[in-house]
Protein backbone atom coordinates (compact mmCIF):
# COMPACT_ATOMS: atom_id res chain seq x y z
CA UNK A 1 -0.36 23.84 19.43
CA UNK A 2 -2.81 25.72 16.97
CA UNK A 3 -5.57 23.69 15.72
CA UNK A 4 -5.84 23.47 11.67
CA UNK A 5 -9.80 23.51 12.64
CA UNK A 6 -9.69 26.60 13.91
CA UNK A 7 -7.74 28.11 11.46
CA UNK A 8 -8.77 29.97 8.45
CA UNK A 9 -10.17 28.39 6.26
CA UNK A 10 -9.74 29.04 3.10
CA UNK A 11 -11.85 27.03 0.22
CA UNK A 12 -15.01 24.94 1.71
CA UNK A 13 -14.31 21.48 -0.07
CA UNK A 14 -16.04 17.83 -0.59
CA UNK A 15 -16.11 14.66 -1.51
CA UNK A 16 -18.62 13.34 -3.69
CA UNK A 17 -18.85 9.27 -3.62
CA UNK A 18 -20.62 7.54 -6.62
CA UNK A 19 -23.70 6.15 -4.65
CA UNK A 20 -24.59 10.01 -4.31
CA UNK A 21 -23.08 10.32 -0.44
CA UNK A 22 -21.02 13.78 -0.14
CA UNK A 23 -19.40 14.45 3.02
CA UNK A 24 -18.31 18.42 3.16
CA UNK A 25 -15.08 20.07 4.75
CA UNK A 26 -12.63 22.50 3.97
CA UNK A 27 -9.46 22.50 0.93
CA UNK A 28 -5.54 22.30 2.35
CA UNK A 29 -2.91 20.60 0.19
CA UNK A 30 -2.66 21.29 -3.33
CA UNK A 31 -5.96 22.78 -5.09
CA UNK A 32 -6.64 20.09 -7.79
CA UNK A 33 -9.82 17.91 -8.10
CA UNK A 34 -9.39 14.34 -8.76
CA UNK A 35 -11.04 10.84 -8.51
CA UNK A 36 -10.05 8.24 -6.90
CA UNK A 37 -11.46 5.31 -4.92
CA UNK A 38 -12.08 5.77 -0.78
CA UNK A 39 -10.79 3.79 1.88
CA UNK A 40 -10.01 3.78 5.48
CA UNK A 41 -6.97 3.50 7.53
CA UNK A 42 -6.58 2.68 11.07
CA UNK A 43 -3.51 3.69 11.96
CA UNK A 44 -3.17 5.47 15.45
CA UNK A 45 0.51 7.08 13.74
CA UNK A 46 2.43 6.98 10.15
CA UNK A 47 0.64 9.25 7.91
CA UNK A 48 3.70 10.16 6.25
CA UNK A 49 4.38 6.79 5.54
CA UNK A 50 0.84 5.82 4.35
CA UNK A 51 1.37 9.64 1.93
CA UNK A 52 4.29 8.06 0.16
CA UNK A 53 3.14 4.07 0.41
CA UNK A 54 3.40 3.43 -3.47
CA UNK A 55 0.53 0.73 -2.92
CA UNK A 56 -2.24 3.80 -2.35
CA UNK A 57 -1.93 4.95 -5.66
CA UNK A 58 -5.24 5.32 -7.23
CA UNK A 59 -6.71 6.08 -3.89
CA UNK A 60 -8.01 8.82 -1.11
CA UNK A 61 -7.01 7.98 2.40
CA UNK A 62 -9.22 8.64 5.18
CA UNK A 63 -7.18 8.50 8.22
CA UNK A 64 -9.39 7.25 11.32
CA UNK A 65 -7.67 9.23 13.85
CA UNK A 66 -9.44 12.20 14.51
CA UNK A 67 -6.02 13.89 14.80
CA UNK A 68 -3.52 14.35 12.18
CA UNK A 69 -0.58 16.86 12.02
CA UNK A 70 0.70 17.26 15.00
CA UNK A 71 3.73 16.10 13.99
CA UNK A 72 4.80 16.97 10.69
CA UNK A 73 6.39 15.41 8.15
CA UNK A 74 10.13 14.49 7.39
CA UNK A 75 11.83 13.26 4.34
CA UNK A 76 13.39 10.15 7.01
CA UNK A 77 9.72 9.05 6.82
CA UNK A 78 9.00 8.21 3.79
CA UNK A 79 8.86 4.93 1.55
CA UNK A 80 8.94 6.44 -1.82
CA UNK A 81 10.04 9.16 -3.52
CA UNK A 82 6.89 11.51 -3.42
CA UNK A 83 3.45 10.96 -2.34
CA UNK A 84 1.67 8.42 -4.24
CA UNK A 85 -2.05 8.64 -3.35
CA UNK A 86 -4.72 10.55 -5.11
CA UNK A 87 -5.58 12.60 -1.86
CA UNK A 88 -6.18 12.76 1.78
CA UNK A 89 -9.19 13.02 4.36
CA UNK A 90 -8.91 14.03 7.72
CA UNK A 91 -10.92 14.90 10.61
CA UNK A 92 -8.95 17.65 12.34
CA UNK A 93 -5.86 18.86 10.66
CA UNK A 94 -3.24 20.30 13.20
CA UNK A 95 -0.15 22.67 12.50
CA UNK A 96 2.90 20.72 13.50
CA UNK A 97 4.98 20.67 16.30
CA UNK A 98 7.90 18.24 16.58
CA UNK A 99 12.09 19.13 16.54
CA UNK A 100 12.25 16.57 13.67
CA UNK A 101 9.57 18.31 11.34
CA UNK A 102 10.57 19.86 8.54
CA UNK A 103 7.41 20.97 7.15
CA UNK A 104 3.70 21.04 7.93
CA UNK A 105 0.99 17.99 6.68
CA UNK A 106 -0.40 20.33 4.43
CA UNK A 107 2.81 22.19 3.08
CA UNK A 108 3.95 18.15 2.20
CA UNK A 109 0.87 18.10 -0.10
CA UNK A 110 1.64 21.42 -2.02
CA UNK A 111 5.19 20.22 -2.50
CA UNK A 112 4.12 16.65 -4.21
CA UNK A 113 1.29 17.67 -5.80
CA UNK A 114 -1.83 16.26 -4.09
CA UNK A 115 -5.30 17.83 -2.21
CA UNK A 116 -6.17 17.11 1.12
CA UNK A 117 -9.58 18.27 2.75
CA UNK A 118 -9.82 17.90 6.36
CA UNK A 119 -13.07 18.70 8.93
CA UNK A 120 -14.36 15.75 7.53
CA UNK A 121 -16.76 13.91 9.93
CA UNK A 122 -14.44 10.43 8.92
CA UNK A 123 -16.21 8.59 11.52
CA UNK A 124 -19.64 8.62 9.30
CA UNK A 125 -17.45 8.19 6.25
CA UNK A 126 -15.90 4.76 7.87
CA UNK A 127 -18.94 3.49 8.71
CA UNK A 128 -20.23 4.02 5.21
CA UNK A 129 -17.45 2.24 3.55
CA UNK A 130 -17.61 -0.69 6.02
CA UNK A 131 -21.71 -0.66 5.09
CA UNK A 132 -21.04 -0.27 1.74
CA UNK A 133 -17.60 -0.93 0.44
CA UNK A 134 -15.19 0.61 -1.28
CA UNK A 135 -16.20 3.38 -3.75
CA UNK A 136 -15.38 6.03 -6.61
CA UNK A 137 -15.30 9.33 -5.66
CA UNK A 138 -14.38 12.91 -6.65
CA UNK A 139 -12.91 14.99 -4.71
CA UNK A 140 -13.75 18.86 -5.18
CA UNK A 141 -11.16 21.59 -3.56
CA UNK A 142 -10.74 23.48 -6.56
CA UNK A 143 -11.35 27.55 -6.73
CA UNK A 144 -14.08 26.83 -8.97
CA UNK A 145 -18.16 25.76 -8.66
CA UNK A 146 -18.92 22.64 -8.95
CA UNK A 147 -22.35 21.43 -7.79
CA UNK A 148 -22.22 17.79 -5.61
CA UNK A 149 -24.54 15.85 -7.98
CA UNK A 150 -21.91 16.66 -11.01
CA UNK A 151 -19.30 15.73 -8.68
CA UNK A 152 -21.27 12.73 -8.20
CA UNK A 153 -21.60 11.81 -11.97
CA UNK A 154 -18.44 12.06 -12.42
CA UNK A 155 -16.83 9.85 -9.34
CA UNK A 156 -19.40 7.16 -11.36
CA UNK A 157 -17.55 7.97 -14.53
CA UNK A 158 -14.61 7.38 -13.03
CA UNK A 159 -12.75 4.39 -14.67
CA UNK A 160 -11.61 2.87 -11.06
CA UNK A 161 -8.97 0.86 -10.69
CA UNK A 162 -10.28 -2.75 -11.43
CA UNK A 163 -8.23 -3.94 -14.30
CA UNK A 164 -6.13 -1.16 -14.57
CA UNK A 165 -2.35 -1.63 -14.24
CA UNK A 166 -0.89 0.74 -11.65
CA UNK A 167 2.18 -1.04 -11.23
CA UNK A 168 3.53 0.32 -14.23
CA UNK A 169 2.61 3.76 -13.06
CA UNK A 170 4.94 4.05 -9.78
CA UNK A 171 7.51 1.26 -10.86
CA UNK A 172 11.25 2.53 -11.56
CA UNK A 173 12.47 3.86 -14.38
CA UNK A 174 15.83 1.39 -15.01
CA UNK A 175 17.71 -0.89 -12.59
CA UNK A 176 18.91 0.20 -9.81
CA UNK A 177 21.57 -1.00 -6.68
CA UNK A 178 19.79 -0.24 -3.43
CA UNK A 179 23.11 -1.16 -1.57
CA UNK A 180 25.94 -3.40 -2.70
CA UNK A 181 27.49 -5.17 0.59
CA UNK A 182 25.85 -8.65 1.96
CA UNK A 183 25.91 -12.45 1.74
CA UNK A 184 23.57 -12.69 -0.85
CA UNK A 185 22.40 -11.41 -4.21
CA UNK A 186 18.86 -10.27 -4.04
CA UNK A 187 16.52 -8.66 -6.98
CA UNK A 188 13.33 -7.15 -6.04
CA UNK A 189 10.89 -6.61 -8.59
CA UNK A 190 9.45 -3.23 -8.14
CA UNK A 191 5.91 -3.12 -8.51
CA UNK A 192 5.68 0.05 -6.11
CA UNK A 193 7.68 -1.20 -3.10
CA UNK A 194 8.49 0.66 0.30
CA UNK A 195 12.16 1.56 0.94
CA UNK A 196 11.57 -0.16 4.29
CA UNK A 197 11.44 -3.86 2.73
CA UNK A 198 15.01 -2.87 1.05
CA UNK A 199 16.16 -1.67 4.35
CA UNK A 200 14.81 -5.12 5.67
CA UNK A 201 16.75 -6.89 3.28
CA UNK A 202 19.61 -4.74 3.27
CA UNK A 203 19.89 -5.45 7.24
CA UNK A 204 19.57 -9.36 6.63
CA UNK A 205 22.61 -9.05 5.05
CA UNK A 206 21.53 -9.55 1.28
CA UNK A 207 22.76 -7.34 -1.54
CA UNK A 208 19.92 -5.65 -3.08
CA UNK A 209 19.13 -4.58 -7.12
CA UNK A 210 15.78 -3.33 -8.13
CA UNK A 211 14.54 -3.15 -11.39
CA UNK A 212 11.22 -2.16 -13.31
CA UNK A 213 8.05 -3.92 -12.78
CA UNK A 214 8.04 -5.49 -16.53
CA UNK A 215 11.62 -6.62 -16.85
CA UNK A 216 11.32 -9.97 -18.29
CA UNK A 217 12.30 -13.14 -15.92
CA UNK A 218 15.43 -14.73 -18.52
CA UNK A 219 16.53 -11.01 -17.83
CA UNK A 220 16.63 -11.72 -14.27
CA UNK A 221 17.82 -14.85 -14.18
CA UNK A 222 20.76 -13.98 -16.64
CA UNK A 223 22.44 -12.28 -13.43
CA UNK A 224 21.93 -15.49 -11.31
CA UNK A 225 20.45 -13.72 -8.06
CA UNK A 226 20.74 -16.09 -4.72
CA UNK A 227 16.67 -14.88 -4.35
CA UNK A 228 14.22 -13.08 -6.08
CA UNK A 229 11.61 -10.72 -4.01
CA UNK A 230 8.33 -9.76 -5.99
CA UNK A 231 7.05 -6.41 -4.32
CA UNK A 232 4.15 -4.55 -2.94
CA UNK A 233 2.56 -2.47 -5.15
CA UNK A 234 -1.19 -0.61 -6.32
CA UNK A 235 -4.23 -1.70 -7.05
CA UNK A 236 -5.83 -5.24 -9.15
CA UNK A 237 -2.74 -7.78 -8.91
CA UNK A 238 -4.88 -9.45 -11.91
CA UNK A 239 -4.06 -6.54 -14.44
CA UNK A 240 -0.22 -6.53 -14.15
CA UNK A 241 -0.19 -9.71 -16.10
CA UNK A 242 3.30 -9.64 -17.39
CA UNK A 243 4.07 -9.74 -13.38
CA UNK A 244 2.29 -13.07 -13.45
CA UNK A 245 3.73 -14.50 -16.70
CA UNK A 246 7.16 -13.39 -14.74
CA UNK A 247 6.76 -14.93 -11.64
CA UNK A 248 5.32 -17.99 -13.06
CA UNK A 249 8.74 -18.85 -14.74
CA UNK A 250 10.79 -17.78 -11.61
CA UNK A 251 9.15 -20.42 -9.63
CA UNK A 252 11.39 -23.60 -9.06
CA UNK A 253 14.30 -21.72 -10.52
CA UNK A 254 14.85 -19.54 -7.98
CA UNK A 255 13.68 -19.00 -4.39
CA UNK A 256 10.93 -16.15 -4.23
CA UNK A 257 9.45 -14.50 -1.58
CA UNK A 258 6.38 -12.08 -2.20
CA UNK A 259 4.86 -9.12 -0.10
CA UNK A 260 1.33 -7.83 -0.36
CA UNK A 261 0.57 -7.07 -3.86
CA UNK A 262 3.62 -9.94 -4.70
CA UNK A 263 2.08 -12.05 -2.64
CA UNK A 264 -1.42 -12.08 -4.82
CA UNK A 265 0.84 -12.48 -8.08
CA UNK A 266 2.70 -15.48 -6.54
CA UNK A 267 -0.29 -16.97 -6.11
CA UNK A 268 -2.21 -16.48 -9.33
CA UNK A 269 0.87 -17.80 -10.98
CA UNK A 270 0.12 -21.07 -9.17
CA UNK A 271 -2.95 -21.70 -9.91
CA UNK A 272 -5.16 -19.32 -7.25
CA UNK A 273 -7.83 -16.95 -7.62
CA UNK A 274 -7.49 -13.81 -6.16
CA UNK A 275 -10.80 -11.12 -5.93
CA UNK A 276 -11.55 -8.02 -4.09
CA UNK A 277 -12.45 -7.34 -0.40
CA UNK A 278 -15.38 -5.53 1.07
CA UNK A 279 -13.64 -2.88 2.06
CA UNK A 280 -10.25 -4.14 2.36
CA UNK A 281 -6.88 -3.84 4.63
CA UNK A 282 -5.55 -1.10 5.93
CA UNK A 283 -3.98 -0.32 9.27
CA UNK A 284 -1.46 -1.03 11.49
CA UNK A 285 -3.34 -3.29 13.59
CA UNK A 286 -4.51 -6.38 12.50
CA UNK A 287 -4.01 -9.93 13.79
CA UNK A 288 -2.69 -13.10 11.92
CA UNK A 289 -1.84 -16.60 12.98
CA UNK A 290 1.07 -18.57 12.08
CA UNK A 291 -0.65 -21.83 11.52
CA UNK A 292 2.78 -23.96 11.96
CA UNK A 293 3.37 -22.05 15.51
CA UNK A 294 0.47 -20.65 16.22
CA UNK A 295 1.36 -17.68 17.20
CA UNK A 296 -0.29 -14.73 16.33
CA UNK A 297 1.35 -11.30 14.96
CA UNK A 298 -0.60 -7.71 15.17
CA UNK A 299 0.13 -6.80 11.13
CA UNK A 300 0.02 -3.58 8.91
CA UNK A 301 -1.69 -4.08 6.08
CA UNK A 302 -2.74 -2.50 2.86
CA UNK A 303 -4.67 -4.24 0.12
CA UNK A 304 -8.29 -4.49 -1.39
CA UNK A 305 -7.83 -8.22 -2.53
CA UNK A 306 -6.85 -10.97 -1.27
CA UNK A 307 -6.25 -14.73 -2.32
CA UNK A 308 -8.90 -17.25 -2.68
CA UNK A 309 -9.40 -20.77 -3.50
CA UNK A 310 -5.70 -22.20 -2.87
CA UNK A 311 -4.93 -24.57 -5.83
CA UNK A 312 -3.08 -28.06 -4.34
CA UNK A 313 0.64 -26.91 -5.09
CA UNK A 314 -0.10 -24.01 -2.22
CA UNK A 315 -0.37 -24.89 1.37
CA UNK A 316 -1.68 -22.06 3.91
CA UNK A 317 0.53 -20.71 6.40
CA UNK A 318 -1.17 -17.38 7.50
CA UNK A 319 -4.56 -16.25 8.69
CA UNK A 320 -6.16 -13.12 8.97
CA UNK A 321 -8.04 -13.32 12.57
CA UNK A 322 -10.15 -10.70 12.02
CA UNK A 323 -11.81 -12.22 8.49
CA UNK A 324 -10.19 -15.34 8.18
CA UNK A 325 -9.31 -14.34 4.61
CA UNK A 326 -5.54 -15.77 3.20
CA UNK A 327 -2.14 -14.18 4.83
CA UNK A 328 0.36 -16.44 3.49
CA UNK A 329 1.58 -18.83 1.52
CA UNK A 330 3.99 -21.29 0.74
CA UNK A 331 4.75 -24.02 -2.25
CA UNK A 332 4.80 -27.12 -1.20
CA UNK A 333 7.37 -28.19 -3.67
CA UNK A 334 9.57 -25.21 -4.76
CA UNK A 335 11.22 -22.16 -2.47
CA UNK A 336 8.72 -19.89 -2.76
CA UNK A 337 6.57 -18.39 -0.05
CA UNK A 338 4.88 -14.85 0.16
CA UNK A 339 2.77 -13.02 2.81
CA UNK A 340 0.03 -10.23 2.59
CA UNK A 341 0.76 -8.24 5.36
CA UNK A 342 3.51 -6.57 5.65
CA UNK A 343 6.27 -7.34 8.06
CA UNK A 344 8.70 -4.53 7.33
CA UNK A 345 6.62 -1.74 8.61
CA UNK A 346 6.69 -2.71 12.41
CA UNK A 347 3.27 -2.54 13.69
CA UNK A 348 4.33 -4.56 17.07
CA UNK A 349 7.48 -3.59 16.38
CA UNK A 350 8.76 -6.32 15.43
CA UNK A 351 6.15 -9.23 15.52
CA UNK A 352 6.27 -9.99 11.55
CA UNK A 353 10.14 -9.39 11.38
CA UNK A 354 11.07 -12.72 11.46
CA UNK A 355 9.69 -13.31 7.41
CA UNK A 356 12.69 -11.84 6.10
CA UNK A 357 14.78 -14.33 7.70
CA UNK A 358 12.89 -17.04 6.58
CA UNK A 359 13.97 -16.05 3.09
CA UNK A 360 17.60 -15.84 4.46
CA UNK A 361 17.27 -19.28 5.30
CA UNK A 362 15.25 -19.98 1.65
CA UNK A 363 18.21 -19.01 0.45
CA UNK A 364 20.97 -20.82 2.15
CA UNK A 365 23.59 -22.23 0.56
């Protein structure tokens, strides 16, 4: 295997954060500066995934593993349609080497449009998020000058992605059928979700439309679905209010179930206030306990807030064991439930599989 490290390379690169910390590499991936806002992921394996997680919009990556490439990328992998983050940091940046690769990490970049830098020391950057939290940045890998301290300004300048809807920005176009064989009638709202929670469903024997993160919850209703999913998506949950105004008038009409970013609208709807993380979730390796079993489930996870102050209509089902902070939910009086991890992307494999059963059963007629 041939190192990307020891490769050419090409275009020295950087990225500037906007408390004035610039950690330097080199350019791969497309040659286009952008901001975006930094955080870490854990995960040993799945970069592909993570590339075209709709939920990572907004944001650079920096993949923990001091090893990514090795092997490749294939179109089987992904969630989405394209990649959806803002770019990617890595440590050492390998050519691939796997009978099911179709291209190289860096050759997926050029062909959806987004920068990479790699040689990265992402330990020290880790540690500085974890210190510091989450912050702008800019990323430089353009073939032009750019000194760090304007790079710096302008991470700072940087609008971020508090308050700023980026559901609308990855949802679907118009409705669509994701299969049309099962037991029951499901919609899922799309506010950015993975094509593995429609497999999930799919495979639970439910029949599965999509539709656009603003359709309106009468429209919904009108075609009388058995269960309603509200989706994983980007960025502040508290700026996608028309997804809050929507699931507020789904509950007690229908059963719901929500996932990750669905999860946080579910619960604002009912009464709960939601607010940011240090330096959030993200990873394939985190811990939660059932609190009606008590068993505990090793969760993927990506999110940078999380629930808070449950109002009475809400009773708490899951923990986070590493934080304590909220990991499910359920209504005490309506069929509605919704967890922040995610249990369709098979961390232990299967530890959190079981959730999409328990909306079969929601459902049951």
């Amino acid at each position: 295997m041939i190192s990307g490290w020891k490769q050419k390379r090409e275009r020295r690169a950087f990225i500037a954060l906007d408390d004035g910390a610039v950690f330097r590499g080199w350019a791969f991936g497309l040659r286009r500066d952008v901001c975006g806002e930094v955080v870490f992921n854990t995960g040993m394996t799945g970069y592909t995934e993570v590339l075209t997680d709709p939920s990572y919009a907004g944001q650079f990556v920096v993949l923990t593993v001091p090893e990514t490439g090795n092997y490749g990328c294939s179109g089987e992998d992904m969630e989405s349609d394209g990649v959806k983050l803002n770019g990617l940091v890595v440590r050492e940046l390998n050519a691939a080497s796997n009978y099911r690769a179709e291209c190289g990490l860096g050759e997926f970049l050029v062909k959806y449009g987004k920068p990479g830098i790699a040689g990265v020391d992402t330990r020290a950057l880790t540690v500085h998020i974890r210190e510091h939290g989450v912050r702008k940045a800019y990323l430089h890998v353009e073939e032009t000058d750019m000194t760090e301290e304007a790079a710096v300004r302008l991470a700072r300048e940087w609008e971020g992605l508090d308050g700023r809807d980026y559901a609308s920005r990855v949802t679907c176009a118009s409705p669509y059928v994701w299969n049309d064989t099962g037991e029951y009638n499901v919609t899922v709202y799309d506010f950015g979700v993975k094509r593995g929670i429609l497999r999930n469903l799919e495979r639970c024997g439910m029949r599965v439309t999509v539709v656009p993160a603003a359709t309106p919850a009468a429209e919904v209703l009108a075609a009388r679905p058995d269960g309603v999913m509200l989706s994983n998506g980007p960025a502040d949950p508290a700026a996608v209010k028309y997804a809050v105004e929507a699931a507020r008038e789904l509950v007690g009409r229908v059963p719901l179930m929500g996932i990750c970013l669905g999860h946080q609208l579910l619960g604002i709807a009912c009464g709960a206030e939601c607010g940011r993380l240090g330096f959030g979730h993200h990873g394939c390796n985190h811990p939660v306990r059932d609190l009606k079993s008590g068993s505990v489930s090793i969760t993927s996870q990506n999110h940078n807030y999380a629930l808070r102050e449950l109002p009475s209509c809400l009773e708490l089902t899951h923990v986070n064991l590493n934080d304590g902070s909220v990991e499910g939910v359920r209504h005490k009086n309506e069929p509605a439930f919704s967890v922040q991890f995610h249990p369709e992307a098979a961390p232990g494999p299967h530890d959190a599989a079981s959730v999409f059963e328990e909306f079969r059963v929601l459902m049951g007629k």
